[in-house]
Protein backbone atom coordinates (compact mmCIF):
# COMPACT_ATOMS: atom_id res chain seq x y z
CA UNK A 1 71.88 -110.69 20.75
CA UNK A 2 70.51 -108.80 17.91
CA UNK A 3 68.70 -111.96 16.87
CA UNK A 4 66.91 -112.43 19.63
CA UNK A 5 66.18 -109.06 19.62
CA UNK A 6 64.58 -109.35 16.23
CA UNK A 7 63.16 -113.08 16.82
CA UNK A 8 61.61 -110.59 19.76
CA UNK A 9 59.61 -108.22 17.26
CA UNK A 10 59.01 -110.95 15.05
CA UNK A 11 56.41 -112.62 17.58
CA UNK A 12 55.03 -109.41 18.78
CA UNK A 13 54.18 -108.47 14.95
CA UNK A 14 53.25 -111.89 14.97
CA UNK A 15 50.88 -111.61 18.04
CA UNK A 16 49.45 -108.23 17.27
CA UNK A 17 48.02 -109.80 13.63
CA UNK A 18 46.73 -112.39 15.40
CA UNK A 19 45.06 -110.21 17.57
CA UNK A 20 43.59 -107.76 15.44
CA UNK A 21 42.31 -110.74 13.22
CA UNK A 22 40.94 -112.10 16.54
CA UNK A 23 38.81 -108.62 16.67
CA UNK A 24 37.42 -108.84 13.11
CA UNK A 25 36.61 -112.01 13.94
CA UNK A 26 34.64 -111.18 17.23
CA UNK A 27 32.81 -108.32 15.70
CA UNK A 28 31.10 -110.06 12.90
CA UNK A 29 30.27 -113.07 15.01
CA UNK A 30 28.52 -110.17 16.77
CA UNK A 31 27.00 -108.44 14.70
CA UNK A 32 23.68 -109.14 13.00
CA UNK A 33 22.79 -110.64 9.69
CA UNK A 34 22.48 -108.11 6.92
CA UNK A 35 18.11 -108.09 6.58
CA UNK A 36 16.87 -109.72 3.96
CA UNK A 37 14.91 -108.24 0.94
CA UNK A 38 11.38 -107.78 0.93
CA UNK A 39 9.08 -110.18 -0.30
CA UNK A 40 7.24 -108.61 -2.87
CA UNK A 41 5.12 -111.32 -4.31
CA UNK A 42 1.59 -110.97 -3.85
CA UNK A 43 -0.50 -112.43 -0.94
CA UNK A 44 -2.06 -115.67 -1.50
CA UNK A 45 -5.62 -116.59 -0.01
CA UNK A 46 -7.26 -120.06 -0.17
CA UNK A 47 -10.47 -118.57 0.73
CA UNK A 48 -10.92 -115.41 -1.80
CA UNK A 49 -14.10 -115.93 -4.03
CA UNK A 50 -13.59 -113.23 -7.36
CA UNK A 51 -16.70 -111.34 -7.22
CA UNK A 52 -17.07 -111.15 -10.92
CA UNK A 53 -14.61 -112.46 -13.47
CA UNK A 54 -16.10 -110.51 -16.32
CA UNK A 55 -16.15 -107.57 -14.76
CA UNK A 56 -14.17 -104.14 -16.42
CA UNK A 57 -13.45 -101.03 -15.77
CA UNK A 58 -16.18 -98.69 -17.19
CA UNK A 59 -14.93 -96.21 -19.90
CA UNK A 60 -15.81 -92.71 -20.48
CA UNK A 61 -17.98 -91.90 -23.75
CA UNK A 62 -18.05 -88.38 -23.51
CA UNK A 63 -16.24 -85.54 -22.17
CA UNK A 64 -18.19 -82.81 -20.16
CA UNK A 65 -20.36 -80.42 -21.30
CA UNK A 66 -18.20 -77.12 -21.94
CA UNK A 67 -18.98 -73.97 -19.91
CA UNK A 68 -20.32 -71.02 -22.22
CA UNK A 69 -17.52 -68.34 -22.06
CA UNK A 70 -18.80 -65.65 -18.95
CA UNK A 71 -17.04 -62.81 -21.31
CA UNK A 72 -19.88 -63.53 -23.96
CA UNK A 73 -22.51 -63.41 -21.14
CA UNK A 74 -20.88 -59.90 -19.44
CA UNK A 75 -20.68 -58.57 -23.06
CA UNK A 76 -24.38 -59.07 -23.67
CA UNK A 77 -25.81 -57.72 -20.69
CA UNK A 78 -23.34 -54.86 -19.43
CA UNK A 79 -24.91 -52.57 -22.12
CA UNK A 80 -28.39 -53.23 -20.30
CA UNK A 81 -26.70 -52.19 -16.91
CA UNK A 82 -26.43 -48.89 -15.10
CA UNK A 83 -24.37 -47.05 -12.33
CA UNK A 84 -26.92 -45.04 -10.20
CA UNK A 85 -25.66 -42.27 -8.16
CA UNK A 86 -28.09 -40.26 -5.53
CA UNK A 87 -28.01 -37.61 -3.35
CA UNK A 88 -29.41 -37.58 0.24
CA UNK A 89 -30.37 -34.76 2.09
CA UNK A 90 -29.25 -36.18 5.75
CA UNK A 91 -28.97 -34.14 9.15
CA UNK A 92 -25.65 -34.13 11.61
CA UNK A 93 -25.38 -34.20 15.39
CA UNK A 94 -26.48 -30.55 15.29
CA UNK A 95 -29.35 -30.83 13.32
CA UNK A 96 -27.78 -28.91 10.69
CA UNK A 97 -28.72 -30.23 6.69
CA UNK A 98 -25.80 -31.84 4.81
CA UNK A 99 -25.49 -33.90 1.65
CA UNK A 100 -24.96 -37.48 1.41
CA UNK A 101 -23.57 -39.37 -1.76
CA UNK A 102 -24.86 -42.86 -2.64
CA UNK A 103 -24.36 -45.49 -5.28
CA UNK A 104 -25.77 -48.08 -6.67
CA UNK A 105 -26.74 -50.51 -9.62
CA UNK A 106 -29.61 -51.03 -12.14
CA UNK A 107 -30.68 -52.94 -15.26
CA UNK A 108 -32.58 -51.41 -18.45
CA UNK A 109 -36.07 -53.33 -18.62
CA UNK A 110 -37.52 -51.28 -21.21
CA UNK A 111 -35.76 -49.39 -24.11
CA UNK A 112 -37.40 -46.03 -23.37
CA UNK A 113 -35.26 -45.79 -20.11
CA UNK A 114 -37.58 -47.62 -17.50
CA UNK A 115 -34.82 -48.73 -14.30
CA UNK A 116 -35.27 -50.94 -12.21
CA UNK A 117 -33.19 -51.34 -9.10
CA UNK A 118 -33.76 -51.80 -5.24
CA UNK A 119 -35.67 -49.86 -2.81
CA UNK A 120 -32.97 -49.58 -0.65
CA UNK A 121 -30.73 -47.72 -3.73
CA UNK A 122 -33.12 -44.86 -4.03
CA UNK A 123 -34.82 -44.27 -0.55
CA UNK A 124 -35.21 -41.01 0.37
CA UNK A 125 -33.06 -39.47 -2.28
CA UNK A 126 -34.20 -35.84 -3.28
CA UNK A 127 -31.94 -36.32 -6.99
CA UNK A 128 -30.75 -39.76 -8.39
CA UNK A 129 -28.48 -39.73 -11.65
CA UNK A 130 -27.70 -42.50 -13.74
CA UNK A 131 -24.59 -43.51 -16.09
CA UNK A 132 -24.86 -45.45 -18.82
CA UNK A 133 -22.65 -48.32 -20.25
CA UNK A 134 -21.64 -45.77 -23.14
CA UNK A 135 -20.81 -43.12 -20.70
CA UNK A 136 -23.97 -41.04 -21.14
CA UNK A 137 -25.70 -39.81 -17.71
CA UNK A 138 -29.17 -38.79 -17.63
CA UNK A 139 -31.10 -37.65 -14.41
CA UNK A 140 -34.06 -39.86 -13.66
CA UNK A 141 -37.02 -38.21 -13.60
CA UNK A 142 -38.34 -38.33 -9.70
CA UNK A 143 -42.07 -38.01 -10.51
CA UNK A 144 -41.59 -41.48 -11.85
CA UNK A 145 -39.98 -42.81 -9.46
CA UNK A 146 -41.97 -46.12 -7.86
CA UNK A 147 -41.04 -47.78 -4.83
CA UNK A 148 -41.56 -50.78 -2.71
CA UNK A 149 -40.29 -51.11 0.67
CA UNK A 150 -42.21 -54.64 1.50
CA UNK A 151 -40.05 -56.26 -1.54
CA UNK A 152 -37.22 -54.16 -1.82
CA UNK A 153 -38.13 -52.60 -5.62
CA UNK A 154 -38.19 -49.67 -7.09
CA UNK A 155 -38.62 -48.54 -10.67
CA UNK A 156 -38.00 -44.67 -12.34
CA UNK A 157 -37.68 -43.71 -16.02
CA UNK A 158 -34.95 -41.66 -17.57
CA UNK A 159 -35.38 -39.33 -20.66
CA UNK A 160 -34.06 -41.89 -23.16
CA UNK A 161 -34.96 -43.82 -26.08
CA UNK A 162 -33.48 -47.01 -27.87
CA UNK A 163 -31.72 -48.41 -24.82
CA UNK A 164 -30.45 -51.88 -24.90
CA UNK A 165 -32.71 -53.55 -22.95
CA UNK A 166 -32.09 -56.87 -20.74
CA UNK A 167 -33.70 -60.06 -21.24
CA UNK A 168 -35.83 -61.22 -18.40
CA UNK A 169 -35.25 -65.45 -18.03
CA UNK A 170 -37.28 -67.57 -16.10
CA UNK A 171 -36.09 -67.98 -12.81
CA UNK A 172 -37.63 -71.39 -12.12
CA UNK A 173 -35.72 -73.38 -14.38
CA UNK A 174 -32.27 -72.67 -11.93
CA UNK A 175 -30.58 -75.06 -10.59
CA UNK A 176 -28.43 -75.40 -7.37
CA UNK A 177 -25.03 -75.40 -9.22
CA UNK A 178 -25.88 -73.72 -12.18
CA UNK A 179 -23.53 -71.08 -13.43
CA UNK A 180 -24.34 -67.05 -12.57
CA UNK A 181 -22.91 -63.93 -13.14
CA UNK A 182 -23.91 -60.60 -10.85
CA UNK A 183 -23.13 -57.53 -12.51
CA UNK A 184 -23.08 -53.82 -11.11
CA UNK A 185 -21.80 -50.86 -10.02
CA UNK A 186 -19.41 -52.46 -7.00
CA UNK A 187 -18.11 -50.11 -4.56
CA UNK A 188 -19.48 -47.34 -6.73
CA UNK A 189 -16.07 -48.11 -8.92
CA UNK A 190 -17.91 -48.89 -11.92
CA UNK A 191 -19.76 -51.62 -13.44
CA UNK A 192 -17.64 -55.08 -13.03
CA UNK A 193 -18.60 -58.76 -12.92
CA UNK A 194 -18.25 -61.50 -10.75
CA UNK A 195 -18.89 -65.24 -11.49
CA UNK A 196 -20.52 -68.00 -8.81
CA UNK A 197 -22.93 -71.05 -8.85
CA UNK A 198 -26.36 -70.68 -7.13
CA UNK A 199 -26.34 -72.15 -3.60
CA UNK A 200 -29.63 -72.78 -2.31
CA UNK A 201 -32.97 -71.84 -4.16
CA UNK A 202 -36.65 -70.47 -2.24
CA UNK A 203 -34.54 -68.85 0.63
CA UNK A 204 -36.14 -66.84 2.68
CA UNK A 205 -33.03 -64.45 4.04
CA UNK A 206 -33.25 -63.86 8.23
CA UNK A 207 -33.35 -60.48 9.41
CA UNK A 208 -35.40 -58.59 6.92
CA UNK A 209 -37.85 -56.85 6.37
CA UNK A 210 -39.21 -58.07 3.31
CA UNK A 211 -41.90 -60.36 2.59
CA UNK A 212 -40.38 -62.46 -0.41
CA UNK A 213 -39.33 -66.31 0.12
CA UNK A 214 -38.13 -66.69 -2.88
CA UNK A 215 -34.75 -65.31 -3.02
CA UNK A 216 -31.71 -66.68 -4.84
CA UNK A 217 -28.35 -67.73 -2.49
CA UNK A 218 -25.24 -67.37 -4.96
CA UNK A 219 -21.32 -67.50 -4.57
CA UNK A 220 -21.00 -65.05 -6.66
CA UNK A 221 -19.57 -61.81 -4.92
CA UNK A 222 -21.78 -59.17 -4.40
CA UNK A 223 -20.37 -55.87 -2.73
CA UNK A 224 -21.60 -52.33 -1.53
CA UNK A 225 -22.87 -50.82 -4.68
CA UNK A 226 -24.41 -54.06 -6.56
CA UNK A 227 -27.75 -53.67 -4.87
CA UNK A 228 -30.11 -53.56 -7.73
CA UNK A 229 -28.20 -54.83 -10.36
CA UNK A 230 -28.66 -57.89 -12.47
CA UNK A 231 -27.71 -61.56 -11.61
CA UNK A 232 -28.10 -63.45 -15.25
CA UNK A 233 -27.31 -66.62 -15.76
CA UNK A 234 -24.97 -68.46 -19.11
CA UNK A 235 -27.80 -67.19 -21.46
CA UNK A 236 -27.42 -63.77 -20.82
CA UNK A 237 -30.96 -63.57 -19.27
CA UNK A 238 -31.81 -61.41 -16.13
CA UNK A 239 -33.44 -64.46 -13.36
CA UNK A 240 -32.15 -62.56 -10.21
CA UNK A 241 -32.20 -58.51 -8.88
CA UNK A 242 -29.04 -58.57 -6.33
CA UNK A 243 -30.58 -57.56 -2.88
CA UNK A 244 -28.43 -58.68 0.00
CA UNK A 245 -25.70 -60.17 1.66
CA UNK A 246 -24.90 -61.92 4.83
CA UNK A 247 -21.62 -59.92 5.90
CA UNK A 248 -20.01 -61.63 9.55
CA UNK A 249 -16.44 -62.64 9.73
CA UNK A 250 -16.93 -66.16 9.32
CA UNK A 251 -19.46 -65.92 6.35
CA UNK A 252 -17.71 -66.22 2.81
CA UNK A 253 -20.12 -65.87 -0.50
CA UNK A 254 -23.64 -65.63 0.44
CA UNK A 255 -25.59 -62.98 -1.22
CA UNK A 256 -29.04 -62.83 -2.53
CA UNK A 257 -31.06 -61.74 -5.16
CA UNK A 258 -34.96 -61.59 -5.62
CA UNK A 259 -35.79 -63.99 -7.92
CA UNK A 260 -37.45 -62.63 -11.17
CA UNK A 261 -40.23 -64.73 -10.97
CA UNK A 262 -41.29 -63.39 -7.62
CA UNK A 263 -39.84 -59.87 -8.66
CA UNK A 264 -41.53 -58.95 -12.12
CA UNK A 265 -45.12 -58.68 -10.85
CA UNK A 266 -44.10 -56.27 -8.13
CA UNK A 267 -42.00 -54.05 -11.29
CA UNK A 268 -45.24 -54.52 -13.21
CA UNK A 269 -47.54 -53.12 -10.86
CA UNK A 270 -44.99 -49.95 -9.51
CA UNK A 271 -45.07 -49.42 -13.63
CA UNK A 272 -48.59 -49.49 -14.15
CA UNK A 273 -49.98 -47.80 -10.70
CA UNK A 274 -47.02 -46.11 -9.24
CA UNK A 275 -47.71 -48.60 -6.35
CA UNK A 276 -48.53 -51.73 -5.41
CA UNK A 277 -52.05 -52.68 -4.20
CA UNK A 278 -51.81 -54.73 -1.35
CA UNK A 279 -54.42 -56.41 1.12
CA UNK A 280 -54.59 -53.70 4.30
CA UNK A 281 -55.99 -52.89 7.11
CA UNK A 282 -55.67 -49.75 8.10
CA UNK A 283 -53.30 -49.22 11.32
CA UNK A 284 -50.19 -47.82 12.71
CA UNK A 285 -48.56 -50.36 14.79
CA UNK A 286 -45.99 -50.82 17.48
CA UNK A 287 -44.52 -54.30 18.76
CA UNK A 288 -45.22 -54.71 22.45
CA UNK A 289 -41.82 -54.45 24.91
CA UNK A 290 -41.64 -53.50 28.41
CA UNK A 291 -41.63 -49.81 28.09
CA UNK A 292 -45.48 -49.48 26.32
CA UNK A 293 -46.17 -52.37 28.83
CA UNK A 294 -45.38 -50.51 32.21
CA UNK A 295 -46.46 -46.86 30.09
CA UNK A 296 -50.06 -48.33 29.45
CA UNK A 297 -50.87 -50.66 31.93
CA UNK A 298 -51.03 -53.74 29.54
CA UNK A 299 -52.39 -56.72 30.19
CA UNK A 300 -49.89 -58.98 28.07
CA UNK A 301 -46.35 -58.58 27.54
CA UNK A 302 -46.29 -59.96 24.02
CA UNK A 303 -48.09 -58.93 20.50
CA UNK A 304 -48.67 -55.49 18.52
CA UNK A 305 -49.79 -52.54 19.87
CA UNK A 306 -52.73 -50.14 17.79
CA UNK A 307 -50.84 -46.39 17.65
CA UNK A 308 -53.65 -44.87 15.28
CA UNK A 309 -56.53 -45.84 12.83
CA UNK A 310 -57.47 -44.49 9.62
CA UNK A 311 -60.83 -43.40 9.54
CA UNK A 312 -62.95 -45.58 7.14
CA UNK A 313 -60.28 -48.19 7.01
CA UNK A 314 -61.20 -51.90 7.98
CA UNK A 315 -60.07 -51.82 10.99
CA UNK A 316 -62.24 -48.34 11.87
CA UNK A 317 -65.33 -50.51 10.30
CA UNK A 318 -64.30 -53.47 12.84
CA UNK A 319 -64.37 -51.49 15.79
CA UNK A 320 -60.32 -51.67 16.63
CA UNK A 321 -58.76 -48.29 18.40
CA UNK A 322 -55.56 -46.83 19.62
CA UNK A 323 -54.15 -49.11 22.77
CA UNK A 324 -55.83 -51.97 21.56
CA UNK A 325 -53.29 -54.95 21.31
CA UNK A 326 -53.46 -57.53 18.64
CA UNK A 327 -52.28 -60.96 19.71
CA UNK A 328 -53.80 -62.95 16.95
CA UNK A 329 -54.75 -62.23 13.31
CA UNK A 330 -56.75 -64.77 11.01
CA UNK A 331 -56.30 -67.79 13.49
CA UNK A 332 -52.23 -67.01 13.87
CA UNK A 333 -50.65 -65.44 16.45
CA UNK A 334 -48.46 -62.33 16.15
CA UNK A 335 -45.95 -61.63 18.20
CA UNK A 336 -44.58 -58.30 16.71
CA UNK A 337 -45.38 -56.31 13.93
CA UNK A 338 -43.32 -57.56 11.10
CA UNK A 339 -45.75 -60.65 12.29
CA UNK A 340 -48.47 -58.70 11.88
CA UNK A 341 -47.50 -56.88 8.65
CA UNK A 342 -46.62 -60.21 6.97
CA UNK A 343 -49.45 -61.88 8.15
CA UNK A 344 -52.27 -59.11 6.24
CA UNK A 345 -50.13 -59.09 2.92
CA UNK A 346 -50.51 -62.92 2.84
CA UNK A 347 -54.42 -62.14 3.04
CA UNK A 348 -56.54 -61.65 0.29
CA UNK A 349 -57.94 -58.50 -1.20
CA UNK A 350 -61.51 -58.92 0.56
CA UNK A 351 -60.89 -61.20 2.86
CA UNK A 352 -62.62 -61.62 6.08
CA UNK A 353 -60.29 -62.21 8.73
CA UNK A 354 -60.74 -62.75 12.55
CA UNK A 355 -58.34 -60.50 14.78
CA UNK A 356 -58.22 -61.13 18.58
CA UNK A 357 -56.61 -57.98 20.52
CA UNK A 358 -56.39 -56.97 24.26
CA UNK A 359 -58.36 -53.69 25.29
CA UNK A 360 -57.38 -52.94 28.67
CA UNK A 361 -57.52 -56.22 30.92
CA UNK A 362 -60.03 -58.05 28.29
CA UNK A 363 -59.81 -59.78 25.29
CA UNK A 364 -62.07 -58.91 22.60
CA UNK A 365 -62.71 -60.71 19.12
CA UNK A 366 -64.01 -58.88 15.63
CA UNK A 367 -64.18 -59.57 12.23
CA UNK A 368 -61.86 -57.27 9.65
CA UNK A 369 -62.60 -57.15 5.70
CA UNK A 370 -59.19 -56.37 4.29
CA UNK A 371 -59.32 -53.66 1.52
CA UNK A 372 -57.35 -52.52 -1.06
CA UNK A 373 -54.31 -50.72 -0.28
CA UNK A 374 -54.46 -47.02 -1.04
CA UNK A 375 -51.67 -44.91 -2.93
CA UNK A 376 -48.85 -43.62 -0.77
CA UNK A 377 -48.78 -40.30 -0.10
């Protein structure tokens, strides 16, 4: 009994072996083939053609040309740069007087303290101080102070000899890439530098009032407080007065500066006359909109309305009056009066120039001789 009993197990073992060898079986006749390796010889082509079997690789023969350090540039003009401070007599929303701070920058053109810096900087300011690179201040003197709304200039002279003065460069030999550094009195902190490359040359920036085309688009950061101040370029040489800059929240690095080219005959003149002399004609002027349409009973909706005329200017002599509206002006037409305005200081001094205006429901046409612009006031 206990044989069969153990001839019993003994085939089950026997069976179960067979079985699970069976499965092993199965599941590799199942399976799939292990993949095989890559071919990693190159393609062949019967039709290739080489383009050119002596052809090689060209080699460099030199390296680039190495930038001049911009610490060697900010150490040789800071000294010619200034921190200008001013004071502003201003009025509230009760009309009472108050004092407003300002600051700004400017650059040493001539070693017995002659500034030069923007319009814009001193406007309207009844005391403007300025700070040295040593830490001297000086007060400028105000009776020297010349301005230039039309290009955004001014000019003033402090009580100081010896100064380091900057180098003017020529500001027609730039480049659109070139190298520049704008230096100044940013947000009134102190003077600082900031490096770019010049963007775009003979810009004329939107949304001015100024009559130069020839300012200078740069990278290089300019701030509240740099108005006025110098943008030089790897020589250490003044080719750009920092003006301006686009501020919106999708605009990065765009600022201006008035070329030096344009700039220095405009400093020349506010040193020599206290002014500049200018083609003019003699007018106050208002652009046309609805309201002095409807209030005067015009008979266009569009040009530059007369407000007053200067006795004995050229446009007394040429017969224009109050309420007259210009339209055109030397063969252009003028829709407004920065129109207007630009179109006279493109004129010459002397110049005979046709103007076409409205008086009442007729159109009239005269002849204007521009003169020369008087001193201000």
């Amino acid at each position: 009994m206990l044989k069969k009993i153990g001839l019993i197990i003994a085939t089950l073992i026997l069976i179960v072996s067979l079985t699970l060898s069976a499965g092993c079986y199965i599941e590799i006749e199942r399976g799939t083939e292990p993949p095989a390796p890559p071919d990693t010889s190159p393609p062949t082509s019967q039709n290739t053609t080489p383009i050119d079997t002596e052809w090689e690789a060209p080699t460099a023969h030199s390296q680039a040309q190495i930038l001049p350090s911009i610490a060697d540039v900010v150490a040789k003009v800071k000294p010619s740069v200034v921190a200008i401070t001013t004071e502003v007599v201003t009025r509230d929303f009760f009309n009472r007087p108050y004092t407003q701070e300002g600051a700004g920058s400017g650059w040493i053109i001539d070693a017995n303290g002659i500034i030069v810096t923007n319009n814009h900087v001193v406007q309207s300011a009844n005391s403007i101080s300025v700070i040295l690179d040593d830490g001297r201040t000086f007060p400028a003197d105000m009776n020297t102070v010349a301005t230039d709304p039309f290009t955004d200039l001014a000019v003033f002279k402090i009580n100081a000899q010896n100064l380091p003065a900057a180098t003017v460069g020529d500001s027609s030999q730039l480049r659109i890439g070139d190298w520049v550094v704008a230096i100044g009195n940013s947000l009134g902190q102190g003077i600082r530098a900031t490096e770019g490359i010049v963007s775009r040359l003979h810009v004329t920036v939107p949304e001015t009032q100024e009559i130069l085309s020839d300012f200078i688009e740069t990278s290089a950061a300019i701030n509240p407080g740099n108005s006025g101040g110098p943008l030089v370029n790897m020589a250490g040489e003044v080719i750009g007065i920092t003006s301006v800059k686009l501020v919106d929240v999708q605009i990065e690095g765009v600022g201006y500066a008035i070329s030096t080219n344009e700039a220095c005959p405009i400093i020349k003149q506010l040193i020599n006359n206290g002014y500049v002399i200018r083609p003019w004609l003699g007018v106050g002027l208002y652009t046309v909109d609805q309201f002095v349409v409807q209030r005067y009973n015009l008979a266009v909706d569009e040009g530059v309305l007369i407000i007053n005329v200067i006795s004995g200017s050229p446009a007394d002599k040429a017969g224009l009056k109050p309420g007259d509206v210009i339209t055109r002006f030397a063969g252009q037409e003028v829709k407004d009066m920065t129109e207007l305005t630009h179109a006279i200081l493109a004129a010459q001094l002397g110049q005979q120039v046709e103007v076409n205006f409205w008086r009442g429901q007729t159109e009239h046409t005269t002849q204007a001789t521009l003169a020369e612009s008087p001193p201000p006031p």
